[in-house]
N, C-alpha and C. Protein backbone atom coordinates (compact mmCIF):
# COMPACT_ATOMS: atom_id res chain seq x y z
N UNK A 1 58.74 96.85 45.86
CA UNK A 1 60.08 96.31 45.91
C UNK A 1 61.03 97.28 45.19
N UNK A 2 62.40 97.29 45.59
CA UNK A 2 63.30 98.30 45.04
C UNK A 2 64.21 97.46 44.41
N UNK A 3 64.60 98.18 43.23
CA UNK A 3 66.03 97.45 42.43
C UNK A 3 66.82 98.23 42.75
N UNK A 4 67.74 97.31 43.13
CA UNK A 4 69.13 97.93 43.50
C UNK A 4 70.30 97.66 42.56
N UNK A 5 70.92 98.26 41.37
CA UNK A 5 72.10 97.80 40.45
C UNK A 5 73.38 98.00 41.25
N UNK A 6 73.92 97.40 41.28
CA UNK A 6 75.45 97.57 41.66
C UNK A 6 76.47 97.11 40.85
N UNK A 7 77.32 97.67 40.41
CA UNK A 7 78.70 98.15 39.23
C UNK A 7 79.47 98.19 39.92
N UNK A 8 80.40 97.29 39.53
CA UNK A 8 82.15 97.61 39.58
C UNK A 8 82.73 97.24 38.91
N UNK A 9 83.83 97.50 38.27
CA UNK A 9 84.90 96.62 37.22
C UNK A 9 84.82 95.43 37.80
N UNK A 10 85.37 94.30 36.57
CA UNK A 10 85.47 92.91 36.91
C UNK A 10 86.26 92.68 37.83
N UNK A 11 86.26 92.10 39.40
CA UNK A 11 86.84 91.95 40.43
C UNK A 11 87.10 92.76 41.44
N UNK A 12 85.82 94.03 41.26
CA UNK A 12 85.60 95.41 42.03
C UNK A 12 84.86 95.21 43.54
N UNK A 13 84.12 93.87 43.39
CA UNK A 13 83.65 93.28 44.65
C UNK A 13 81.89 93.40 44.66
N UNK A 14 81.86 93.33 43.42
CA UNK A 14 80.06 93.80 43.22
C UNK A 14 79.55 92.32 43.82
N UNK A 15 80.15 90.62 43.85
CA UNK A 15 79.14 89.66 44.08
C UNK A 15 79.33 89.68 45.67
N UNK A 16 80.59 89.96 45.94
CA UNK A 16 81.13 89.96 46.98
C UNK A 16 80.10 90.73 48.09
N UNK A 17 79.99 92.41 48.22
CA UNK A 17 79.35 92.96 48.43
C UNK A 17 77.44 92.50 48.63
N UNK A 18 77.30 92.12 47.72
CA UNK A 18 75.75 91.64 47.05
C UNK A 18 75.07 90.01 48.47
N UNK A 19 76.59 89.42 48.26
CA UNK A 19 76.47 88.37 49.53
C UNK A 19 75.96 89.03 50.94
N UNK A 20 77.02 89.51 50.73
CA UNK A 20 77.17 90.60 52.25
C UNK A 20 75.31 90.93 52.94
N UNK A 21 75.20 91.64 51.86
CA UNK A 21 73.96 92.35 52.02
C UNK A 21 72.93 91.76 52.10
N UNK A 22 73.00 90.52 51.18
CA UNK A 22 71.59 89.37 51.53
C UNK A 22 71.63 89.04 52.74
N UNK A 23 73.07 88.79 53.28
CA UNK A 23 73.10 87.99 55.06
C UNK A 23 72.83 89.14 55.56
N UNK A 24 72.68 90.55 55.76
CA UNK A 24 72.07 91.74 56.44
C UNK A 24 71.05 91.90 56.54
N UNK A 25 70.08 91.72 55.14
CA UNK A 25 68.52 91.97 55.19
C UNK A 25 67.98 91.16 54.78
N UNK A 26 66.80 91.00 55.93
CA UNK A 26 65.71 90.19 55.17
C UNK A 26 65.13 90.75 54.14
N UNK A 27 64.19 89.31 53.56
CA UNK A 27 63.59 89.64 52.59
C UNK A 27 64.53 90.58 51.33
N UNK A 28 65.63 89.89 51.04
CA UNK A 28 66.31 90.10 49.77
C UNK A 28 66.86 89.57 48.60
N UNK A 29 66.65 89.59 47.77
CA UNK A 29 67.01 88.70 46.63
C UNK A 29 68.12 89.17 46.02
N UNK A 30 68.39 88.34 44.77
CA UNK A 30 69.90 88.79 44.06
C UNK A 30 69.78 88.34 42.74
N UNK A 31 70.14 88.54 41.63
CA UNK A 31 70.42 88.40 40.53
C UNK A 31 72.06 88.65 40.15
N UNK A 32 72.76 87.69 39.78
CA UNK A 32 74.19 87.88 39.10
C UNK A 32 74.35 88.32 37.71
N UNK A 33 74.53 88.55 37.30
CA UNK A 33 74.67 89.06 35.86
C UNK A 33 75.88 88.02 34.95
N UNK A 34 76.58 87.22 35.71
CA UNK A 34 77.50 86.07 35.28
C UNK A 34 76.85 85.09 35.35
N UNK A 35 75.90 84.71 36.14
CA UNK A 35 74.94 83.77 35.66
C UNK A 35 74.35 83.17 34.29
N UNK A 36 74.39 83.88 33.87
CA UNK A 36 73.91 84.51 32.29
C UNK A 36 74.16 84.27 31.24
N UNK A 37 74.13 83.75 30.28
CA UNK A 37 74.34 83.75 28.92
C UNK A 37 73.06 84.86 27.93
N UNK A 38 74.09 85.67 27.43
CA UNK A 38 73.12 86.51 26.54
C UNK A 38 73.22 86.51 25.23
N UNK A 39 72.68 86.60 24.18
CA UNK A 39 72.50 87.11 22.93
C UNK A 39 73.27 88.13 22.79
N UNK A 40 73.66 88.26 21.61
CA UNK A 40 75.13 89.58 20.87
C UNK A 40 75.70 89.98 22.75
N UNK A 41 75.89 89.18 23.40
CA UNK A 41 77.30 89.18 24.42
C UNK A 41 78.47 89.57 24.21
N UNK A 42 79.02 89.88 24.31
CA UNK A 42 80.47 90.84 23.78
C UNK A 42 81.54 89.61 24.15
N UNK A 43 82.20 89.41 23.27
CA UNK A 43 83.31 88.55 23.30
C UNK A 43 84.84 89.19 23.57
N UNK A 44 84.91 89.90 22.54
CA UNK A 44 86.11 90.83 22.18
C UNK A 44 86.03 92.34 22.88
N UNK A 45 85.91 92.24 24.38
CA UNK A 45 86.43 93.91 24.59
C UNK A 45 87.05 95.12 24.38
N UNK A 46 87.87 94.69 23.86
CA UNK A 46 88.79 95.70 22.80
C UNK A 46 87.80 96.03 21.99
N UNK A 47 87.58 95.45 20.92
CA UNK A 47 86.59 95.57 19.52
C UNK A 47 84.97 96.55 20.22
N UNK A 48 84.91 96.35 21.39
CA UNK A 48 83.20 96.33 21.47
C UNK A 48 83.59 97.92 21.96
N UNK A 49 84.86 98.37 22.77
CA UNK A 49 85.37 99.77 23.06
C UNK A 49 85.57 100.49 21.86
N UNK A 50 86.41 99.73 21.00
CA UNK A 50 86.82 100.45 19.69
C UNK A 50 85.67 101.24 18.90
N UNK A 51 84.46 100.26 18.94
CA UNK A 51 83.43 100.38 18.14
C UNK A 51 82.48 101.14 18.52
N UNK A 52 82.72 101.39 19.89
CA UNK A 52 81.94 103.08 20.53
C UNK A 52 81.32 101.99 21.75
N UNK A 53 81.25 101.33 22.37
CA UNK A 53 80.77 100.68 23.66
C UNK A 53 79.29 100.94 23.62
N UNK A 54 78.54 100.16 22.57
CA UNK A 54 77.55 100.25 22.27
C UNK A 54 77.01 99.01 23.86
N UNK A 55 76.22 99.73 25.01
CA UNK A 55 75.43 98.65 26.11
C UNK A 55 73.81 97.76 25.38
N UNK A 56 73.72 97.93 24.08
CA UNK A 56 72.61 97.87 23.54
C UNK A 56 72.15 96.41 22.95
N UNK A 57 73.77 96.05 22.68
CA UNK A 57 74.33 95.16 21.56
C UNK A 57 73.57 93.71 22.24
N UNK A 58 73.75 93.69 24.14
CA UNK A 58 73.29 92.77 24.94
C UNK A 58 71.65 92.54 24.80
N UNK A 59 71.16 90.92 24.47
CA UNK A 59 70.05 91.37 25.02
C UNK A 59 69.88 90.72 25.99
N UNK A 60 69.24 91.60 26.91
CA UNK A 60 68.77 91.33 28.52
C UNK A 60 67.72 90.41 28.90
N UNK A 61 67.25 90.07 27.91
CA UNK A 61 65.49 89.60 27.84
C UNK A 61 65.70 88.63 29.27
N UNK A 62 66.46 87.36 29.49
CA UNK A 62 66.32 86.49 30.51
C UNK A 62 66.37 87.25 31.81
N UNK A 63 67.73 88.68 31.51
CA UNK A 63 67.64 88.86 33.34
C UNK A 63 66.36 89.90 33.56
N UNK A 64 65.95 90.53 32.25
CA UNK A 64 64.55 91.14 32.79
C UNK A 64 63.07 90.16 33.21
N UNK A 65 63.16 89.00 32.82
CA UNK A 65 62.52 87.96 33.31
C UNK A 65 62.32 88.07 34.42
N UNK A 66 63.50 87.52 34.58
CA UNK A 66 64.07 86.79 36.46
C UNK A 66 63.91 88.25 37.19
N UNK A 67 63.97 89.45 36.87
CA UNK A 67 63.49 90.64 37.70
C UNK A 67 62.04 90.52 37.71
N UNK A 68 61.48 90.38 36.75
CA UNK A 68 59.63 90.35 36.66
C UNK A 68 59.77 89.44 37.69
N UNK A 69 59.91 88.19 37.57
CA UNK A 69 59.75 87.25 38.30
C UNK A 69 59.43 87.28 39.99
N UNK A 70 60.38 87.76 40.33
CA UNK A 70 61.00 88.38 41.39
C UNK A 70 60.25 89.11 42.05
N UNK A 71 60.11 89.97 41.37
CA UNK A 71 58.89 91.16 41.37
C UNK A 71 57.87 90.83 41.79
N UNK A 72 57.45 90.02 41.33
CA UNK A 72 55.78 89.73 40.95
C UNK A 72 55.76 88.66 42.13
N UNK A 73 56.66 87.89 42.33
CA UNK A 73 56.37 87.19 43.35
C UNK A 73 56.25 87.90 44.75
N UNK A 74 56.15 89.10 45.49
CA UNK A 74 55.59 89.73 46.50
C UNK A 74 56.49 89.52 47.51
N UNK A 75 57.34 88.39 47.07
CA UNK A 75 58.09 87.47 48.85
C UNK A 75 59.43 88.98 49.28
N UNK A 76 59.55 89.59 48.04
CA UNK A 76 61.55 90.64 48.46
C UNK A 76 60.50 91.95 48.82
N UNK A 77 61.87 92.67 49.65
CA UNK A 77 61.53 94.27 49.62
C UNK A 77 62.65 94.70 48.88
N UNK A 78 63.60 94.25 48.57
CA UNK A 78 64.45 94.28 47.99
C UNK A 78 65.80 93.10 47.03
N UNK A 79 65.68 93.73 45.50
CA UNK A 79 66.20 93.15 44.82
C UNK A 79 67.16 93.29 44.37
N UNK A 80 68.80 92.81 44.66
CA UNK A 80 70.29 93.32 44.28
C UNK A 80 70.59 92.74 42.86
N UNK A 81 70.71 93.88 42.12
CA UNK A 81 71.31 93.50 40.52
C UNK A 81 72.85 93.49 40.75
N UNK A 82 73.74 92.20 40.73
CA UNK A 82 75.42 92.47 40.15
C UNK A 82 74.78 92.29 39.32
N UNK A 83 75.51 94.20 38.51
CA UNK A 83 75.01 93.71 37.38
C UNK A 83 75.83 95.17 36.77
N UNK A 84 76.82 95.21 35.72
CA UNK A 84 77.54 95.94 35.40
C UNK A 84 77.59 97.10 34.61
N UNK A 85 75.94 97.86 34.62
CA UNK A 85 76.07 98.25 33.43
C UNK A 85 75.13 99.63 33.65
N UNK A 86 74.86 99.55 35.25
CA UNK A 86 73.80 100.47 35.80
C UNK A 86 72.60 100.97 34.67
N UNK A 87 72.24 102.43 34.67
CA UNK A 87 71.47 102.86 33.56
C UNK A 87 72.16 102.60 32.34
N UNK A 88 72.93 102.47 31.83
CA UNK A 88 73.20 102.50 30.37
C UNK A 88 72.14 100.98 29.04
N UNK A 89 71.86 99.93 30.06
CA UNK A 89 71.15 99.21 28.86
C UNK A 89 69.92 99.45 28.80
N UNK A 90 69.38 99.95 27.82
CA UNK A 90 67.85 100.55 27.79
C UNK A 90 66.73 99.53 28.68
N UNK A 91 66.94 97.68 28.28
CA UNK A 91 66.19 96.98 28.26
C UNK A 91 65.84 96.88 29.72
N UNK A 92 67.08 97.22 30.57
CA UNK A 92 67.01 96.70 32.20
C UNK A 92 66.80 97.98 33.16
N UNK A 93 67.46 99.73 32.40
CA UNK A 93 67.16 100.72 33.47
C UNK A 93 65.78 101.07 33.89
N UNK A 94 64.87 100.68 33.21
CA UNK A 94 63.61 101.41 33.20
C UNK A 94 63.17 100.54 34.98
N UNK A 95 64.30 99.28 35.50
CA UNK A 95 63.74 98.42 36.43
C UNK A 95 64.30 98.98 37.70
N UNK A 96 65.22 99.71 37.25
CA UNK A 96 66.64 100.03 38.91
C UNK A 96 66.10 101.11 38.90
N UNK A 97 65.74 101.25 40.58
CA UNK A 97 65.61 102.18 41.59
C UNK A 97 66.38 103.08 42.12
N UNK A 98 67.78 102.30 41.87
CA UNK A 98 69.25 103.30 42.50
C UNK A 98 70.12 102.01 41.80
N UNK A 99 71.51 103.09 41.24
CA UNK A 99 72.75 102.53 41.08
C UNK A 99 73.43 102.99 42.02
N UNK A 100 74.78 102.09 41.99
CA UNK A 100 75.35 102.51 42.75
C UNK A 100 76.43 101.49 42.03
N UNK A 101 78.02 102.59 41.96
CA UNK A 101 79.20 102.07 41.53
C UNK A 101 80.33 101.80 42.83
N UNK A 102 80.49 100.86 42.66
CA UNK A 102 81.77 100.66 43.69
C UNK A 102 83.09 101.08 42.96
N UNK A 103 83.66 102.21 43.01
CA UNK A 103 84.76 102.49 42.51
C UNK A 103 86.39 102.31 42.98
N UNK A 104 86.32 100.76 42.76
CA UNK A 104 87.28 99.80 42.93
C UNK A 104 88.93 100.43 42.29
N UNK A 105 90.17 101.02 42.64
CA UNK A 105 90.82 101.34 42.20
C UNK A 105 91.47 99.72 41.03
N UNK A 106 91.39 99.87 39.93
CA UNK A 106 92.31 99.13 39.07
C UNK A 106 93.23 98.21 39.78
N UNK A 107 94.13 98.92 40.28
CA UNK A 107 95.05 98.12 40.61
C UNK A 107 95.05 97.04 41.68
N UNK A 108 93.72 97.21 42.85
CA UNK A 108 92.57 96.30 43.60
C UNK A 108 92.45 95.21 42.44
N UNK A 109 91.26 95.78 41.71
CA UNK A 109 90.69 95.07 41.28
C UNK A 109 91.46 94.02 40.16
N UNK A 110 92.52 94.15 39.59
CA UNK A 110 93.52 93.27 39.30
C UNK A 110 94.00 92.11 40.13
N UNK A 111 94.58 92.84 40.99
CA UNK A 111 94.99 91.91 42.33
C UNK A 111 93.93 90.97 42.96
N UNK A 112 93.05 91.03 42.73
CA UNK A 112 91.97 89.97 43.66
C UNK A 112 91.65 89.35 42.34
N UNK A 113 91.54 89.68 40.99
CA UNK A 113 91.25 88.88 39.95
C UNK A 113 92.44 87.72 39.73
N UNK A 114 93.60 88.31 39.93
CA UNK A 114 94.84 87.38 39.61
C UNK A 114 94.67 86.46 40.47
N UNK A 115 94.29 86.44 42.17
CA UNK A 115 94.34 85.55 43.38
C UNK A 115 93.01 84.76 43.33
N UNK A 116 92.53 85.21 42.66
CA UNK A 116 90.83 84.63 42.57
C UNK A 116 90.44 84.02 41.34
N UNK A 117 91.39 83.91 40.14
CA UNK A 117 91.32 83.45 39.01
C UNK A 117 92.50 82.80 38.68
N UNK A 118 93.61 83.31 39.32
CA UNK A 118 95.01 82.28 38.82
C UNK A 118 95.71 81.59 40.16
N UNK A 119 95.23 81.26 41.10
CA UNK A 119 95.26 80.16 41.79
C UNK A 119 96.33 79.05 41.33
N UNK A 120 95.60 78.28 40.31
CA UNK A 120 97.05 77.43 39.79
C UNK A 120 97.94 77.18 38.62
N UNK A 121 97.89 78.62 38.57
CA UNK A 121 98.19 79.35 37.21
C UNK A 121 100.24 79.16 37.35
N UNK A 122 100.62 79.55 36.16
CA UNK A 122 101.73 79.08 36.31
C UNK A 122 102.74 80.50 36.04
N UNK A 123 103.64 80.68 36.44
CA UNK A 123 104.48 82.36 36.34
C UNK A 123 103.68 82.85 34.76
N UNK A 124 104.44 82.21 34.16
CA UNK A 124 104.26 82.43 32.72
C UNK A 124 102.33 82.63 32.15
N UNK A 125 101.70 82.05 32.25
CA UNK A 125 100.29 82.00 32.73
C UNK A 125 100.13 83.43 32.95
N UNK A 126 100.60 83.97 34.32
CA UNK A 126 100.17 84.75 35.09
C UNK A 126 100.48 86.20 34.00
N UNK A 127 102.06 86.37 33.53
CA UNK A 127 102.32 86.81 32.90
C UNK A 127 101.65 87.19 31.37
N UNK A 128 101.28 86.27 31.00
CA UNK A 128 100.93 86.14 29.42
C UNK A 128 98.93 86.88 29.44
N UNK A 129 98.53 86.53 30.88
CA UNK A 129 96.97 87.50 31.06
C UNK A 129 97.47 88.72 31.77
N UNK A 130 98.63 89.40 31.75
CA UNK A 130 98.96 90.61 32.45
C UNK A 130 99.38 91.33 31.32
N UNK A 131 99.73 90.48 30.25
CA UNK A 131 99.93 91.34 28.75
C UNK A 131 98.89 91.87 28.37
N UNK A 132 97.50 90.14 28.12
CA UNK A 132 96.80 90.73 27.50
C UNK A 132 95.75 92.02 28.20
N UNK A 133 95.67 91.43 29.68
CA UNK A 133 95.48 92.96 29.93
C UNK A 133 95.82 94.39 29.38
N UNK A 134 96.84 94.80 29.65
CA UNK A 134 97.87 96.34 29.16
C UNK A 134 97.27 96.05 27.58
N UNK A 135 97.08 95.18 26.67
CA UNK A 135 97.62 95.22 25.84
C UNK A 135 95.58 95.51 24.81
N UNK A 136 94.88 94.79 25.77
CA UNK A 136 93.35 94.34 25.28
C UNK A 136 92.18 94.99 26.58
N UNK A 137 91.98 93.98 27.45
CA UNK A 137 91.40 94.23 28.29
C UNK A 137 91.07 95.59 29.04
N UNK A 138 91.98 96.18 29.58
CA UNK A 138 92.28 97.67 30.42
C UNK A 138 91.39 98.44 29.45
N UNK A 139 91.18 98.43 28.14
CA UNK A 139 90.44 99.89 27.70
C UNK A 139 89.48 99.39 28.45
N UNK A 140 88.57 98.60 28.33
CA UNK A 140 87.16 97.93 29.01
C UNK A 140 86.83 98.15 30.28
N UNK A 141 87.93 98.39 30.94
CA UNK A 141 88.11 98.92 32.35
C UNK A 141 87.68 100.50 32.73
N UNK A 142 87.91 100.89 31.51
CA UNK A 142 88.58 102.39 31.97
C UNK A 142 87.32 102.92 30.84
N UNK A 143 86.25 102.10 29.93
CA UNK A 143 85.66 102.71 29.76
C UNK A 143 84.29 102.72 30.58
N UNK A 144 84.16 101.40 31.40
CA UNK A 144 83.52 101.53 32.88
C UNK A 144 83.48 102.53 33.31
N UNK A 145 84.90 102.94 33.80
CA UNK A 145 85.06 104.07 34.75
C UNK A 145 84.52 105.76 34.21
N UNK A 146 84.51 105.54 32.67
CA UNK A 146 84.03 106.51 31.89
C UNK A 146 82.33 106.70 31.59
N UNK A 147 82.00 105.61 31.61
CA UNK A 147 80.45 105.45 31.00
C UNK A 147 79.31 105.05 32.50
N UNK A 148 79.82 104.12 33.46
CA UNK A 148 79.46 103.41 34.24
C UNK A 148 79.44 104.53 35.63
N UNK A 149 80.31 104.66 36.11
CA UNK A 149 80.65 105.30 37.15
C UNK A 149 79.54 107.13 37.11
N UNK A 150 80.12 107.66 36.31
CA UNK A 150 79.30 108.80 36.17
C UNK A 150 77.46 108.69 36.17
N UNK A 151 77.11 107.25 35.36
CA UNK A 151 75.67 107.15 35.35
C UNK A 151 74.42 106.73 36.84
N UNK A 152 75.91 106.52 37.62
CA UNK A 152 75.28 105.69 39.19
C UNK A 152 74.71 107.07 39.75
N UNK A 153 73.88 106.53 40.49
CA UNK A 153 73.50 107.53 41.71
C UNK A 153 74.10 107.65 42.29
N UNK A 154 75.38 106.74 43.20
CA UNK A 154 76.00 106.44 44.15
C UNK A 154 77.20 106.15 43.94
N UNK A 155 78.50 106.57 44.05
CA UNK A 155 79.87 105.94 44.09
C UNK A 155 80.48 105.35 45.46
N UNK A 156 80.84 104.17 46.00
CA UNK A 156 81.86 104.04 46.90
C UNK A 156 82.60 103.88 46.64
N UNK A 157 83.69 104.08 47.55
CA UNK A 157 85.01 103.84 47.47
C UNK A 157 85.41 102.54 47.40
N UNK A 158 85.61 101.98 46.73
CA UNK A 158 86.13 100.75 46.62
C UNK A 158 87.29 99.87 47.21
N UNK A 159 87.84 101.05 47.56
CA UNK A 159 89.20 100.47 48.39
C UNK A 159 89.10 100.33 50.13
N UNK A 160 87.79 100.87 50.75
CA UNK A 160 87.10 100.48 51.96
C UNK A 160 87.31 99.16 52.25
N UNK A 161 87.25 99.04 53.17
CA UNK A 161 86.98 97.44 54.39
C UNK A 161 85.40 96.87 53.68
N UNK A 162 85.26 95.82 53.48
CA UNK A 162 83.94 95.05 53.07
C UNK A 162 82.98 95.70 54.03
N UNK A 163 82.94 95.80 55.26
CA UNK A 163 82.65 95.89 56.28
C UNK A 163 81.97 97.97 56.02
N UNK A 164 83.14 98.56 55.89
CA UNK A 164 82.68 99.91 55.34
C UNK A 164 81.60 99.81 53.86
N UNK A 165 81.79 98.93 52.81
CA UNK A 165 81.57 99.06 51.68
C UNK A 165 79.89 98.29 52.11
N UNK A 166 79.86 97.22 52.81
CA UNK A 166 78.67 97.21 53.14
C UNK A 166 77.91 98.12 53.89
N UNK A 167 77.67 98.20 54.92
CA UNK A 167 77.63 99.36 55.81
C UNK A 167 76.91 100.85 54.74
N UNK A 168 77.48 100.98 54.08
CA UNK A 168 77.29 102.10 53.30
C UNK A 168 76.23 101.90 51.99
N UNK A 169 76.16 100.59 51.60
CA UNK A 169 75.17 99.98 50.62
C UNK A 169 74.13 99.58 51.42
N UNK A 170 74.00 99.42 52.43
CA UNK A 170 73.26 99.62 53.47
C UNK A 170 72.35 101.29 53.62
N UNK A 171 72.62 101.37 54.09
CA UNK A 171 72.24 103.20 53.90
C UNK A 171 71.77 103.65 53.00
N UNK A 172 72.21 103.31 51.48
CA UNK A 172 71.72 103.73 50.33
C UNK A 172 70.52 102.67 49.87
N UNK A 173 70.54 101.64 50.59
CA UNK A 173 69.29 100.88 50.27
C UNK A 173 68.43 101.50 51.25
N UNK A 174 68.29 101.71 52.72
CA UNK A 174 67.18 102.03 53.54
C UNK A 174 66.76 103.39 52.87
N UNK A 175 68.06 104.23 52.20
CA UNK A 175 67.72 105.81 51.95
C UNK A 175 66.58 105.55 50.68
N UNK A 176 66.86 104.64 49.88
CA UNK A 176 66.18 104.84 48.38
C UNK A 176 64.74 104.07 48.71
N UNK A 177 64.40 103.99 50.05
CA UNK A 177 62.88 103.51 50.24
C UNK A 177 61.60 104.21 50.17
């Protein structure tokens, strides 16, 4: 069986994508990484950037489980990690076969977070998480794009048609067989 990690900033289209691909191939499984509750979980993004973006701090122990699990059960040929963090957490790279970053331009990935999270949000609302963005959030973004992106095997373009972005995660799964 192959692990497949897939990375994108928050609202880059990693579950999105991950759907896609289960309705394409048989015999595939998935793991979310929001599913999750972890141990030393990072609360404060700002603070966890400031402090050198230690990926270590997480522990993984449950989603390396649910990969054994997975594993061991014989039923996948393939297993999709959303899961944000490609090689960088010691506990989970030793399991992925291929990363691969969807390199979602920012300003995407904002826009589908605002329509997909503030729904019935109110001007002011909308406003007051667009501060703390600029103001907190965005380093966290951009140290993704610094730490995350470079460690993948694979970058897409993020700003592709679902349709392209699958299609192409496609390929890199039959290629990494």
């Amino acid at each position: 069986m192959k692990v497949i990690a897939i990375a994108a900033v928050t609202a880059g289209g990693k579950t999105t994508v991950v759907h896609e691909i289960k309705n394409r191939l048989p015999r595939t499984a998935a793991l979310y990484f929001d599913d999750y509750s972890f141990d030393g979980e990072v609360e404060n993004f700002y603070q966890w950037v400031m402090d050198g973006a230690d990926y270590q701090v997480w522990d993984l122990s449950p989603l390396e489980k649910d990969i054994l699990a997975i594993r061991d059960s014989g039923r996948y040929d393939t297993l999709l990690l959303d899961y944000p963090f490609a090689y960088r957490n010691d506990r989970i790279k030793k399991y992925i076969d291929t990363a691969v970053f969807i390199d979602t331009p920012l300003d995407i990935a904002m826009a589908r977070r605002v329509l997909r999270d503030f729904q019935d949000a109110t001007a002011d609302e909308i406003r007051g998480d667009m501060e703390m963005y600029l103001i907190y959030a965005r380093v966290a973004y951009v140290q993704m794009l610094k730490d995350i992106r470079p460690s993948s095997d694979y970058v897409i373009d993020g700003a592709q048609s679902l349709e392209s972005i699958v299609d192409e995660m496609i390929k890199v799964i039959k290629s990494s067989a």
